[in-house]
Protein backbone atom coordinates (compact mmCIF):
# COMPACT_ATOMS: atom_id res chain seq x y z
CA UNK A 1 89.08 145.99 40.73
CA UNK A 2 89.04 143.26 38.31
CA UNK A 3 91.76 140.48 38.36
CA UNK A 4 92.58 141.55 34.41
CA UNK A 5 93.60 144.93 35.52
CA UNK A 6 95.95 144.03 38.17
CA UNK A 7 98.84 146.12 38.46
CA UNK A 8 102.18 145.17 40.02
CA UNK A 9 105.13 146.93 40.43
CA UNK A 10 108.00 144.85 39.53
CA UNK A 11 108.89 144.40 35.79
CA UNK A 12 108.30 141.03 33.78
CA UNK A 13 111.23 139.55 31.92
CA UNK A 14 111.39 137.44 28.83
CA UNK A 15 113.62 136.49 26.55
CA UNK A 16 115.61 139.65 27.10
CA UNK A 17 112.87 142.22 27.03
CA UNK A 18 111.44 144.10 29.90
CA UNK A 19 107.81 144.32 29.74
CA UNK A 20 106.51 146.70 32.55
CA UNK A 21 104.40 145.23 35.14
CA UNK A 22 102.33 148.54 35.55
CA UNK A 23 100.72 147.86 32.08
CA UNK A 24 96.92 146.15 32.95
CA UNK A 25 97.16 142.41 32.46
CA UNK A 26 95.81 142.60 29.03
CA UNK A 27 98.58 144.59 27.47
CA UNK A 28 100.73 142.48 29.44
CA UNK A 29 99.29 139.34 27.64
CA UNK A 30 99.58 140.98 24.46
CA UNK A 31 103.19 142.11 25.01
CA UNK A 32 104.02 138.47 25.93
CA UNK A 33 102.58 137.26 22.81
CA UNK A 34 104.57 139.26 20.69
CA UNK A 35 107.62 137.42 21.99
CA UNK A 36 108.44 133.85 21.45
CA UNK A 37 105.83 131.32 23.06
CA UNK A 38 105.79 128.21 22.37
CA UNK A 39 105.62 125.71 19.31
CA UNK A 40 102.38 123.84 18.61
CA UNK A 41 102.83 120.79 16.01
CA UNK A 42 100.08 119.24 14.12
CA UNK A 43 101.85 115.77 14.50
CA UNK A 44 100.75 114.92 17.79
CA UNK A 45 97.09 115.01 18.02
CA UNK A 46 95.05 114.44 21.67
CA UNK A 47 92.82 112.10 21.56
CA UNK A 48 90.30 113.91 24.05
CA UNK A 49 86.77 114.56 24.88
CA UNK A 50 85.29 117.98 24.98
CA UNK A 51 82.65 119.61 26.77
CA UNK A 52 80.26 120.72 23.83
CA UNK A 53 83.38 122.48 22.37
CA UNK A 54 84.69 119.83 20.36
CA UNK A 55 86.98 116.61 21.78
CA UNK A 56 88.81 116.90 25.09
CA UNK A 57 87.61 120.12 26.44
CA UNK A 58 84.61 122.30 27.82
CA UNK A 59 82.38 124.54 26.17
CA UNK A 60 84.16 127.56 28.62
CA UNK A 61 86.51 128.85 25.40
CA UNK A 62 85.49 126.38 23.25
CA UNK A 63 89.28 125.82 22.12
CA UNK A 64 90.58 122.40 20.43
CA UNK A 65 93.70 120.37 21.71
CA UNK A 66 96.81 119.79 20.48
CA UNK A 67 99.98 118.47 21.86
CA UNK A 68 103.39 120.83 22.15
CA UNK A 69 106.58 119.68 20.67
CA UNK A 70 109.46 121.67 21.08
CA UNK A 71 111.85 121.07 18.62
CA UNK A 72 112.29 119.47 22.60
CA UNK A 73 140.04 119.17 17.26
CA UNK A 74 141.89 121.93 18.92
CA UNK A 75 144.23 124.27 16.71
CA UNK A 76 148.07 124.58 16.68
CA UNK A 77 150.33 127.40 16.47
CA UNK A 78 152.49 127.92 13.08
CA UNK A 79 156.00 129.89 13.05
CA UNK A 80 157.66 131.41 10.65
CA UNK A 81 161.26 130.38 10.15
CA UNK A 82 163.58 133.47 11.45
CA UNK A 83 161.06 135.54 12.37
CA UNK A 84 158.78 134.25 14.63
CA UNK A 85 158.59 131.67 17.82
CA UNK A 86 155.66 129.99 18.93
CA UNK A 87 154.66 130.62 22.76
CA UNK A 88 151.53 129.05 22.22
CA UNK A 89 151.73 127.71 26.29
CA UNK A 90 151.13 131.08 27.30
CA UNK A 91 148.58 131.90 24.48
CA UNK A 92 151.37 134.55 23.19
CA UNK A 93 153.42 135.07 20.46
CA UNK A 94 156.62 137.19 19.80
CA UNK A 95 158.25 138.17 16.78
CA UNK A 96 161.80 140.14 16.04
CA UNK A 97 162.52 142.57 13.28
CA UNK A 98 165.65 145.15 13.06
CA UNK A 99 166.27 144.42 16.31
CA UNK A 100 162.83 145.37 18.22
CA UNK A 101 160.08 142.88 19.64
CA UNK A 102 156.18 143.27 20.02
CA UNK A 103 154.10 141.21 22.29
CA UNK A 104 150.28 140.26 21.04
CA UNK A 105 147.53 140.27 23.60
CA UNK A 106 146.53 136.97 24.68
CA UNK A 107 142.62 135.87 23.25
CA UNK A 108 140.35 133.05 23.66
CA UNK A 109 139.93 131.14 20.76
CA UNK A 110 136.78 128.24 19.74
CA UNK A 111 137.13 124.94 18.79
CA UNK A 112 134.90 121.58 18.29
CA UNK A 113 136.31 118.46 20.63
CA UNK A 114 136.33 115.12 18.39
CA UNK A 115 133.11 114.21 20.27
CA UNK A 116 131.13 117.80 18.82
CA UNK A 117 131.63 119.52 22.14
CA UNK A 118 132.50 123.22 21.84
CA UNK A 119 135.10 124.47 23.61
CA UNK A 120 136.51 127.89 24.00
CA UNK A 121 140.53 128.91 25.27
CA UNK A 122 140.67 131.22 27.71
CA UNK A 123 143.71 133.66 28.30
CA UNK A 124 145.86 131.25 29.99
CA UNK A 125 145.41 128.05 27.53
CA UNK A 126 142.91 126.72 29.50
CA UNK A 127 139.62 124.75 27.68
CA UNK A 128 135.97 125.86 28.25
CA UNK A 129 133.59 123.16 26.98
CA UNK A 130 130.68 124.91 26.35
CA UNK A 131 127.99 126.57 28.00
CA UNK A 132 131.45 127.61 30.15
CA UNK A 133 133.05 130.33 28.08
CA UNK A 134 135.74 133.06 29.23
CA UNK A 135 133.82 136.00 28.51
CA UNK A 136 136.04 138.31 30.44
CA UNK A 137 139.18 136.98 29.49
CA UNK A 138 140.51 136.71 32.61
CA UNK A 139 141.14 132.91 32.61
CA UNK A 140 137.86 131.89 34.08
CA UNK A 141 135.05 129.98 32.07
CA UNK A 142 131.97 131.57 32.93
CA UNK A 143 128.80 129.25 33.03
CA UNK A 144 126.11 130.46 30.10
CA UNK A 145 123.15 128.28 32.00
CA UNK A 146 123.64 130.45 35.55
CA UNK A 147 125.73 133.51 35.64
CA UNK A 148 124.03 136.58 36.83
CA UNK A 149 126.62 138.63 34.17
CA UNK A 150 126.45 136.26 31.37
CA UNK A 151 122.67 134.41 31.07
CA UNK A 152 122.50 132.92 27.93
CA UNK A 153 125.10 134.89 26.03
CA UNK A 154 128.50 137.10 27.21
CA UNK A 155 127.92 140.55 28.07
CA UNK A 156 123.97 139.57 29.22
CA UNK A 157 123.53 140.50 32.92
CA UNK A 158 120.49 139.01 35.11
CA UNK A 159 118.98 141.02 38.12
CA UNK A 160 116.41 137.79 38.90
CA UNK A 161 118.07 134.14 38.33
CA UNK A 162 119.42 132.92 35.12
CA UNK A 163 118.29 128.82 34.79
CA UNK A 164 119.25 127.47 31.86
CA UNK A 165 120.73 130.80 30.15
CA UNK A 166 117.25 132.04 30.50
CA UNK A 167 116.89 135.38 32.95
CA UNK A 168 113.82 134.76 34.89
CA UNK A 169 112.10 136.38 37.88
CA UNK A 170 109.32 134.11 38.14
CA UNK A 171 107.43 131.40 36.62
CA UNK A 172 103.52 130.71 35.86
CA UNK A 173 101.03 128.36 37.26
CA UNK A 174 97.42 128.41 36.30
CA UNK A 175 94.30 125.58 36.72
CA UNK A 176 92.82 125.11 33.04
CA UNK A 177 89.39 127.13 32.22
CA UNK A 178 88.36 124.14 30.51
CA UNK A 179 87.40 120.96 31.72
CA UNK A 180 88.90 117.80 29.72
CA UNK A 181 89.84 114.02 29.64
CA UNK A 182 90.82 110.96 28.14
CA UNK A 183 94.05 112.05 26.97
CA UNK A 184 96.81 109.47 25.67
CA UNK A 185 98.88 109.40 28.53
CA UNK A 186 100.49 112.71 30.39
CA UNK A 187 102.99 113.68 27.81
CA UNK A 188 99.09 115.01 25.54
CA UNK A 189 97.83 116.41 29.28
CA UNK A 190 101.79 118.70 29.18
CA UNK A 191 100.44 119.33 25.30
CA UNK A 192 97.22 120.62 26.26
CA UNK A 193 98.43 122.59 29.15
CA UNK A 194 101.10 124.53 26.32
CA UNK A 195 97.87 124.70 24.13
CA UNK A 196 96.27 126.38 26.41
CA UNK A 197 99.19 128.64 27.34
CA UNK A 198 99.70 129.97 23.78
CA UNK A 199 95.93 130.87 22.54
CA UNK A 200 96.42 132.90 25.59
CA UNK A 201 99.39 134.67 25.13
CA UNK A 202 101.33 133.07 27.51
CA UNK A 203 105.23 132.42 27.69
CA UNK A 204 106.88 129.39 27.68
CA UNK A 205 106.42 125.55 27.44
CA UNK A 206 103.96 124.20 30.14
CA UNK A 207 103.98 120.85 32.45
CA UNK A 208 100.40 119.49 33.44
CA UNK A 209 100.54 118.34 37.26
CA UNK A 210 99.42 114.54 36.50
CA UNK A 211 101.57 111.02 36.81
CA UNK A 212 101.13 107.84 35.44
CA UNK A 213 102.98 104.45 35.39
CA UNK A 214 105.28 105.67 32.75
CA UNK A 215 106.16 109.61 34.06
CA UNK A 216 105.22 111.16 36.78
CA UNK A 217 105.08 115.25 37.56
CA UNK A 218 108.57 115.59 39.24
CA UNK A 219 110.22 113.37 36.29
CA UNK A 220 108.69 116.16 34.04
CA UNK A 221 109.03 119.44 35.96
CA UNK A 222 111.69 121.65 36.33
CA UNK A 223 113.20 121.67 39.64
CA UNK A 224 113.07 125.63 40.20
CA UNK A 225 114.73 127.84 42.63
CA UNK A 226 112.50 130.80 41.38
CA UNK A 227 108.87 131.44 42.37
CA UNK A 228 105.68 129.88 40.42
CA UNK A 229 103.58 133.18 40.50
CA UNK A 230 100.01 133.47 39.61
CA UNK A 231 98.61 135.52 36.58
CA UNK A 232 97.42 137.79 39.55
CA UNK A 233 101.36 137.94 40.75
CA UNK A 234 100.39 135.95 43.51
CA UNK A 235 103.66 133.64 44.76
CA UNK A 236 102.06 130.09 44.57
CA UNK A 237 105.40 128.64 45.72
CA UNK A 238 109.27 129.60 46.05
CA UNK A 239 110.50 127.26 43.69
CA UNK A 240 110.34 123.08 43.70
CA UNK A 241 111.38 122.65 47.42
CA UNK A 242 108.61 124.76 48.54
CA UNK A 243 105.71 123.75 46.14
CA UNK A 244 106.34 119.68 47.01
CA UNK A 245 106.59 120.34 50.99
CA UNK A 246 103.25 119.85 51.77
CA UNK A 247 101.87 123.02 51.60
CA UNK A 248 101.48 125.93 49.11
CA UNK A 249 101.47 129.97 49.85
CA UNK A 250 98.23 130.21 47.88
CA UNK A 251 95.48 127.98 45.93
CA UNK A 252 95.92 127.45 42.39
CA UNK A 253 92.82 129.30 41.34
CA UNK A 254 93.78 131.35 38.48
CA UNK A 255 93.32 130.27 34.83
CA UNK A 256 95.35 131.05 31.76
CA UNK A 257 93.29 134.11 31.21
CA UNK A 258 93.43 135.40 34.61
CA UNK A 259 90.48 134.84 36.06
CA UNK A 260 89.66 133.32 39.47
CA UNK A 261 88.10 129.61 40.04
CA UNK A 262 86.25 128.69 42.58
CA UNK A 263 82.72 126.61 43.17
CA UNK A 264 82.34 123.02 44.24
CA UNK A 265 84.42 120.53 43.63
CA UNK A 266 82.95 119.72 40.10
CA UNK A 267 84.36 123.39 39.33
CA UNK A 268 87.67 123.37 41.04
CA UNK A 269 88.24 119.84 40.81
CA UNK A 270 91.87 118.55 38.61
CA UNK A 271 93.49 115.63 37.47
CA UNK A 272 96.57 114.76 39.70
CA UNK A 273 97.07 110.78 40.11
CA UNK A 274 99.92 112.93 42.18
CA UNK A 275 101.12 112.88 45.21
CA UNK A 276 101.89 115.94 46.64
CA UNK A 277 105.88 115.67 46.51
CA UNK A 278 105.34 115.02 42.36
CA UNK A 279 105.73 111.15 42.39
CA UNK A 280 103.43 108.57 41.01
CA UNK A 281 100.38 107.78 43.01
CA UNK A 282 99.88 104.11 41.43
CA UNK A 283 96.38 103.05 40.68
CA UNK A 284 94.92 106.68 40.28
CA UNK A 285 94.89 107.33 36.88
CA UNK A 286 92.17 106.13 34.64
CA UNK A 287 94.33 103.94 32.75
CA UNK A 288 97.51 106.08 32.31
CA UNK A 289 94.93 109.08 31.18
CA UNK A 290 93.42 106.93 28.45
CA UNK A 291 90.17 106.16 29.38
CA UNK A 292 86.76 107.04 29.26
CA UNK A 293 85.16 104.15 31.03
CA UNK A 294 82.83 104.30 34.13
CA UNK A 295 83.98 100.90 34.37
CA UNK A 296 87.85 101.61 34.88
CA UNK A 297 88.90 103.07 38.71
CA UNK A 298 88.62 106.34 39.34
CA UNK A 299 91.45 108.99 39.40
CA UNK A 300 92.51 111.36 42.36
CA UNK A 301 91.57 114.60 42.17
CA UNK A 302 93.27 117.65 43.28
CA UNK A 303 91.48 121.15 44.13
CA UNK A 304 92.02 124.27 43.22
CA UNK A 305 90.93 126.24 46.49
CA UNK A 306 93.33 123.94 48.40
CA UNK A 307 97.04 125.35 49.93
CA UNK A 308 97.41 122.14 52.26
CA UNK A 309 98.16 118.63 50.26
CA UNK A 310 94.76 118.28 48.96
CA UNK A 311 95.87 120.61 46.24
CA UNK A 312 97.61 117.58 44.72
CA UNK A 313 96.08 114.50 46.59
CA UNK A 314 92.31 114.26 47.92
CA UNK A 315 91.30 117.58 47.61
CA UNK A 316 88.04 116.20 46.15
CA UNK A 317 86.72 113.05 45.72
CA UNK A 318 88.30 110.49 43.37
CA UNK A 319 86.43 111.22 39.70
CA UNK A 320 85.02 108.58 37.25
CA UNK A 321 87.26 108.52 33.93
CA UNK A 322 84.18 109.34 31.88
CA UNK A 323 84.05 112.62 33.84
CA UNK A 324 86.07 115.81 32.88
CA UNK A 325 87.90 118.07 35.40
CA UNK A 326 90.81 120.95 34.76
CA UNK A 327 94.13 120.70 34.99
CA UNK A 328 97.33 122.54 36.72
CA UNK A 329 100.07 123.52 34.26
CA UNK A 330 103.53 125.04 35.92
CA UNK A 331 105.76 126.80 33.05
CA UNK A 332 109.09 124.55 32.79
């Protein structure tokens, strides 16, 4: 069966929808692209070489680089005089008229802090500074970033694991299907991985597995707790811990579009300058990724048919900087 036309079981999803996992990969893709992606700017350009395709990349798709950036005082209580008292302690209020009393319902109310924080009361006068917000009203601020009940806004259950207020069940990994080099450092390397992410319909911002003097991979990456899954719904890794210990559950062989790499390692060779716990491996990197000089040292090399720490570190030989090889990109 072809890798496009995997099926899998278990639904996808993103940014609240639910996009069924039975579709082939295709629809999938297309599905995905309908939703929000990623933002591609114009003001950061990559200075890169190309492959017969144009600067910075292979002939493979033949698709130009860009880099990604992602647009990366409390109120009091009033009374009215011989009517009302204020029991604003208790978040209550009471009022008397011809001899009878009501009681209103206690509710959480919003305010800014003098420093721009938000903050929200709950039921018992207690402050939520936001993303903690009593969205039961039972006195408790619920975190926005984590809760399985509230992800991202009140009311918004997660089944998987809500990071960041996001719902997610996974996360992608893919090697590059083009081949590409001297970059401007590994902030352009992140830009071409999201580049490459978007003109294939992918989800998400994207972090290219490389380190320098100035940022390495582990400075840039989020620190999951959910698995990085193949386009083929392979598990790659169960989250950060697993992916830097040494060893990974399966190669990183799959590009953006889904289909397998493999060859020598002038196919399934990729930039790293990483060791395999995501720190800086000093002296490896071609000049912080800016060079295309024979002269300059050589970079290590990671492969993509590796699962032990050659993946990140010595997989294949060290690589001239006026050579091209792909890249790993793990969604953030």
């Amino acid at each position: 069966m072809s890798v496009k036309a995997v099926y899998a079981a278990a639904p996808i999803l993103h940014h609240g929808n639910v996009i069924p996992r039975a579709l082939p990969l295709p629809a999938r893709r297309l599905a995905l692209a309908a939703g929000p992606c990623l933002l591609l700017s114009s003001s950061l350009l990559v200075g890169a070489c190309f492959q017969d395709g144009g600067p910075g990349e292979s002939s493979e798709t033949g698709v130009s680089t860009v880099a990604s950036t992602v647009a990366t005082s409390e109120g009091g209580s009033s009374s009215e005089a011989g009517s009302s008292s204020d029991a604003s302690a208790a978040g209550t209020s009471t009022s008397t008229a011809s001899g009878s009393a009501g009681t209103t319902e206690p509710v959480a109310t919003s305010a800014e802090t003098s420093t721009g924080e938000s903050t929200s009361s709950t039921s018992d006068g207690e402050s939520c500074v936001a993303p903690l917000v009593d969205c039961d009203g039972d006195g408790d601020c619920d975190d926005l970033e984590t809760s399985f009940e509230h992800c991202g806004a009140c009311g918004s259950p997660c089944s998987a694991v809500c990071e960041g207020g996001e719902c997610l069940a996974s996360r992608i990994v893919f090697v590059t299907s083009g081949k590409a080099g001297g970059f401007t450092g590994a902030a352009s390397m992140d830009g071409y991985c999201d580049s490459r992410a978007g003109l294939a319909g992918l989800p998400g911002e994207y972090v290219a597995w490389v380190s320098d003097e100035d940022s390495s991979a582990a400075e840039r990456m989020t620190h999951s707790t959910v698995p990085w899954m193949l386009l083929t719904d392979v598990v790659v890794a169960n989250g950060w811990d697993d992916l830097t210990d040494g060893t990974l559950q399966a190669p990183i062989n799959v590009n953006e579009l889904g289909d397998t790499v493999d060859g020598d390692c002038d196919d399934i060779g990729a930039w790293s300058g990483t060791n395999p716990d995501g720190s800086h491996k000093p002296g490896a990197n071609c000049v912080g990724w800016t060079s295309l000089s024979e002269a300059d040292s050589a970079a290590v090399i990671g492969s993509a048919a590796a699962t032990n720490v050659g993946w990140s570190d010595g997989g294949c030989p060290p690589r001239s900087c006026d050579q091209l090889a792909r890249m790993f990109c793990f969604q953030k």
